[in-house]
Protein backbone atom coordinates (compact mmCIF):
# COMPACT_ATOMS: atom_id res chain seq x y z
CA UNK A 1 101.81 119.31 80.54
CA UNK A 2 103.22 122.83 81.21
CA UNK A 3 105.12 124.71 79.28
CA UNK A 4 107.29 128.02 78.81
CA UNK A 5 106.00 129.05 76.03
CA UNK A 6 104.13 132.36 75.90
CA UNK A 7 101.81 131.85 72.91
CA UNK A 8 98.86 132.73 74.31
CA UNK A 9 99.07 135.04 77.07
CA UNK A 10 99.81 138.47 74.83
CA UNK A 11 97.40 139.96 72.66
CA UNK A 12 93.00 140.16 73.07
CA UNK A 13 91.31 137.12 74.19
CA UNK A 14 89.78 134.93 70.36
CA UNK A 15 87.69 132.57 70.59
CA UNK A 16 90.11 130.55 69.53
CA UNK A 17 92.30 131.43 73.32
CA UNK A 18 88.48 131.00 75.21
CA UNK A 19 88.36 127.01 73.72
CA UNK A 20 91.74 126.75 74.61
CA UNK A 21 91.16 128.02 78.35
CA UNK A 22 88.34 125.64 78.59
CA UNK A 23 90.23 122.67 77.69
CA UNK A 24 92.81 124.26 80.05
CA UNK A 25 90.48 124.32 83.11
CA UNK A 26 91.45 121.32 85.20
CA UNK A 27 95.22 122.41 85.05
CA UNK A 28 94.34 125.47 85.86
CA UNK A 29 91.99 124.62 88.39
CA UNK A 30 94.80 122.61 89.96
CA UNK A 31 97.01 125.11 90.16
CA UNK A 32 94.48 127.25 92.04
CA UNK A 33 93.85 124.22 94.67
CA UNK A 34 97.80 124.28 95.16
CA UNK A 35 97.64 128.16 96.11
CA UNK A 36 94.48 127.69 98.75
CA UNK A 37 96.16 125.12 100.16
CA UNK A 38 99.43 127.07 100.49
CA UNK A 39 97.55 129.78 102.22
CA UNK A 40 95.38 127.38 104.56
CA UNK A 41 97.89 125.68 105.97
CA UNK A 42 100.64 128.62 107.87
CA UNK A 43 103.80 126.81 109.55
CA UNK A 44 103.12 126.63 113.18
CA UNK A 45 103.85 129.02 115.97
CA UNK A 46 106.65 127.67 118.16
CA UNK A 47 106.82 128.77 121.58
CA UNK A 48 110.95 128.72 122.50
CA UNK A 49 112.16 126.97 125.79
CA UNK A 50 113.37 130.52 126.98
CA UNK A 51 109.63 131.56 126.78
CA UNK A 52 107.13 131.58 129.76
CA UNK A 53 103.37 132.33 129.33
CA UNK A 54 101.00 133.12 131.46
CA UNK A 55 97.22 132.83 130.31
CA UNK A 56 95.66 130.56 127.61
CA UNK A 57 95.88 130.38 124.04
CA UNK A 58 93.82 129.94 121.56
CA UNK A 59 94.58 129.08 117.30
CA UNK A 60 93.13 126.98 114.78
CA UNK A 61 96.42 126.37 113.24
CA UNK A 62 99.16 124.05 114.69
CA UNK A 63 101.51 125.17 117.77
CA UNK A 64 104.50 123.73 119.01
CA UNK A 65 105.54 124.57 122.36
CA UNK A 66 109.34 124.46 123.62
CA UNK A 67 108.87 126.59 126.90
CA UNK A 68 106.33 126.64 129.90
CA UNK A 69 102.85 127.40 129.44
CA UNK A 70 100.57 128.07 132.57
CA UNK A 71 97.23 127.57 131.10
CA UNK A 72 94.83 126.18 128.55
CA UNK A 73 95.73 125.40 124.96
CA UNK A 74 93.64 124.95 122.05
CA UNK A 75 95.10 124.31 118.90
CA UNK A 76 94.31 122.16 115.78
CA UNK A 77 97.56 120.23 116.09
CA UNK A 78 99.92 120.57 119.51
CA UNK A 79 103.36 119.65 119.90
CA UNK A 80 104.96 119.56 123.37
CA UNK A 81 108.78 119.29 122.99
CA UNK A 82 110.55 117.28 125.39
CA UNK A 83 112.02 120.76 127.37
CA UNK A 84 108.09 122.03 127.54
CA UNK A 85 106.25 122.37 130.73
CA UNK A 86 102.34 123.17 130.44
CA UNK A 87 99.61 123.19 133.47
CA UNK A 88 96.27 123.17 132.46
CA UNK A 89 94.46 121.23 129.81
CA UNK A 90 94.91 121.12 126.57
CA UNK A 91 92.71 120.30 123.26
CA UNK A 92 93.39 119.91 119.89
CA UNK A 93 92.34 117.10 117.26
CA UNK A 94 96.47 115.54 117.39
CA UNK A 95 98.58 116.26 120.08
CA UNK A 96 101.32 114.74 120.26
CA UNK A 97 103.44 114.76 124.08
CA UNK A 98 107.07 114.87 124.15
CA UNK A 99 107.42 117.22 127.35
CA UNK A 100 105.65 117.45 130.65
CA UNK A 101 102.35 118.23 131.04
CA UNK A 102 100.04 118.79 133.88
CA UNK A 103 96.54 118.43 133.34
CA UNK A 104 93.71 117.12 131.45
CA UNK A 105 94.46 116.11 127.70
CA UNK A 106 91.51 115.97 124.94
CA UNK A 107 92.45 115.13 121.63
CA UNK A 108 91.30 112.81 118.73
CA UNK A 109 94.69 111.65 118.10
CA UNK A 110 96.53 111.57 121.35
CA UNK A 111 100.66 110.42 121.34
CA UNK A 112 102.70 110.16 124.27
CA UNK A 113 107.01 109.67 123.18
CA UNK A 114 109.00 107.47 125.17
CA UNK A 115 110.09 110.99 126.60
CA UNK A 116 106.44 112.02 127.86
CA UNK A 117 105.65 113.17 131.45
CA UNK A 118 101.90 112.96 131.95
CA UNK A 119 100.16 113.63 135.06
CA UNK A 120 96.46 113.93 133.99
CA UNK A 121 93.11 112.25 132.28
CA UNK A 122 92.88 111.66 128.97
CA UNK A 123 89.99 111.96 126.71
CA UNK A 124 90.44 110.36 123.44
CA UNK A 125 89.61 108.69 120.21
CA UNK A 126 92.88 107.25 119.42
CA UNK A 127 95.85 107.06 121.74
CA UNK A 128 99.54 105.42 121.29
CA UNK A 129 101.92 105.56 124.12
CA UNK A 130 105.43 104.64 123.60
CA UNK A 131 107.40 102.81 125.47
CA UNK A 132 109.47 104.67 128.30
CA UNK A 133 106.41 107.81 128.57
CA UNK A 134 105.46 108.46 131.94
CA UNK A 135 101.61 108.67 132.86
CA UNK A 136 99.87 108.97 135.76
CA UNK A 137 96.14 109.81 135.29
CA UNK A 138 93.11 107.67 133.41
CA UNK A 139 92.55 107.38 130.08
CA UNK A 140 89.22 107.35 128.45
CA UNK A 141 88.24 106.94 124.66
CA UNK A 142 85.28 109.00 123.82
CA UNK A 143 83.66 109.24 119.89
CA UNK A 144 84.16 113.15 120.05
CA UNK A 145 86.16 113.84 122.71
CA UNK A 146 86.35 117.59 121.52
CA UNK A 147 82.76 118.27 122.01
CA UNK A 148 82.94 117.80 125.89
CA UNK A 149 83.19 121.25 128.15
CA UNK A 150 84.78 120.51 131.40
CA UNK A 151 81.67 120.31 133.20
CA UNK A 152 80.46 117.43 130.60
CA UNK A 153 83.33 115.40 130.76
CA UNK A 154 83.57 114.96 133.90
CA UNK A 155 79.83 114.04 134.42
CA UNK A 156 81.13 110.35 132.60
CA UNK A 157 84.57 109.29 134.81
CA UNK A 158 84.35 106.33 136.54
CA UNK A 159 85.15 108.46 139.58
CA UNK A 160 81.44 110.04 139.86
CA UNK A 161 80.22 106.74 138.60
CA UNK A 162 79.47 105.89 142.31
CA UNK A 163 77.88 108.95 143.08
CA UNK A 164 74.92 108.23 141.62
CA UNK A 165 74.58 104.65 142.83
CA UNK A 166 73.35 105.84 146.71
CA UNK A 167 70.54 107.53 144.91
CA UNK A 168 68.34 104.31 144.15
CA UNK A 169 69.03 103.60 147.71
CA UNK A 170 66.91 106.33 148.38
CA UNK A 171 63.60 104.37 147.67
CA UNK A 172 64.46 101.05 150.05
CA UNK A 173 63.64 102.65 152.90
CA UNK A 174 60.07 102.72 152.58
CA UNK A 175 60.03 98.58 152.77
CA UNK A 176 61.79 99.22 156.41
CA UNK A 177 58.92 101.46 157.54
CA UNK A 178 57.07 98.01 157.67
CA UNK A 179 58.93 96.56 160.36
């Protein structure tokens, strides 16, 4: 399918060479798919265990954290390593827990390791957790759970479920006015 051969690359453009880079399209059209991709898709940033931050971050490309993070994280895809620390909540579409984290999680594809420390909700479309993770928080499977803000997401926990229910109340105590 390729070749070496540089028959057709010197010299003016024939018609002849502009059949011949017609036929040649979907080859070449592949090639140009390989070098998008290439440039869509960087390595991810990794974050070293001997690194402490301070303050959120924010990337739609893939991070892997090996230190301590004290704040939000938004990434496409997250990985905590298993000598990570982060408080505060993270989101991504596949995170997958290794370390320790403290706080809410949000993620369509959510995986704690048998070496996961958890202590917060998670919001999810798909979850696996391994034998051996620690969690301590609820878990709740939402279509989209990326499109809930903090204030929307927690209108729906079974928590504030209650809160509502003394509302309808409310309206029985006309019927003991007739006492």
């Amino acid at each position: 399918m390729f070749s070496k051969s540089k028959i057709n690359e010197p010299g003016p453009k024939t018609e002849a060479d502009k059949s011949h880079a017609t036929q040649g399209a979907p080859g070449r059209s592949s090639m140009e798919f390989g070098t998008t991709a290439t440039k869509a898709k960087p390595s991810a940033s990794v974050l070293s265990s001997d690194l402490t931050i301070t303050g959120n971050l924010r990337t739609t490309g893939d991070i892997q954290v090996e230190g301590t993070v004290e704040g939000d994280i938004r990434a496409h895809l997250l990985t905590v390593g298993e000598t990570a620390t982060i408080r505060g909540e993270i989101v991504a579409d596949d995170i997958v827990v290794n370390g320790r984290v403290i706080g809410r999680v949000r993620g369509l594809k959510v995986r704690l390791t048998s070496t996961a420390r958890v202590e917060g909700d998670i919001i999810h479309k798909t979850i696996a957790i391994e034998s051996g993770a620690h969690f301590e928080g609820s878990v709740q499977r939402q279509d989209d759970p990326l499109a809930t803000g903090r204030a929307s997401a927690a209108a729906p926990t079974q928590n504030q479920s209650p809160a509502p229910a003394p509302a309808p109340a409310a309206p029985k105590a006309p019927p003991a006015d007739n006492r």
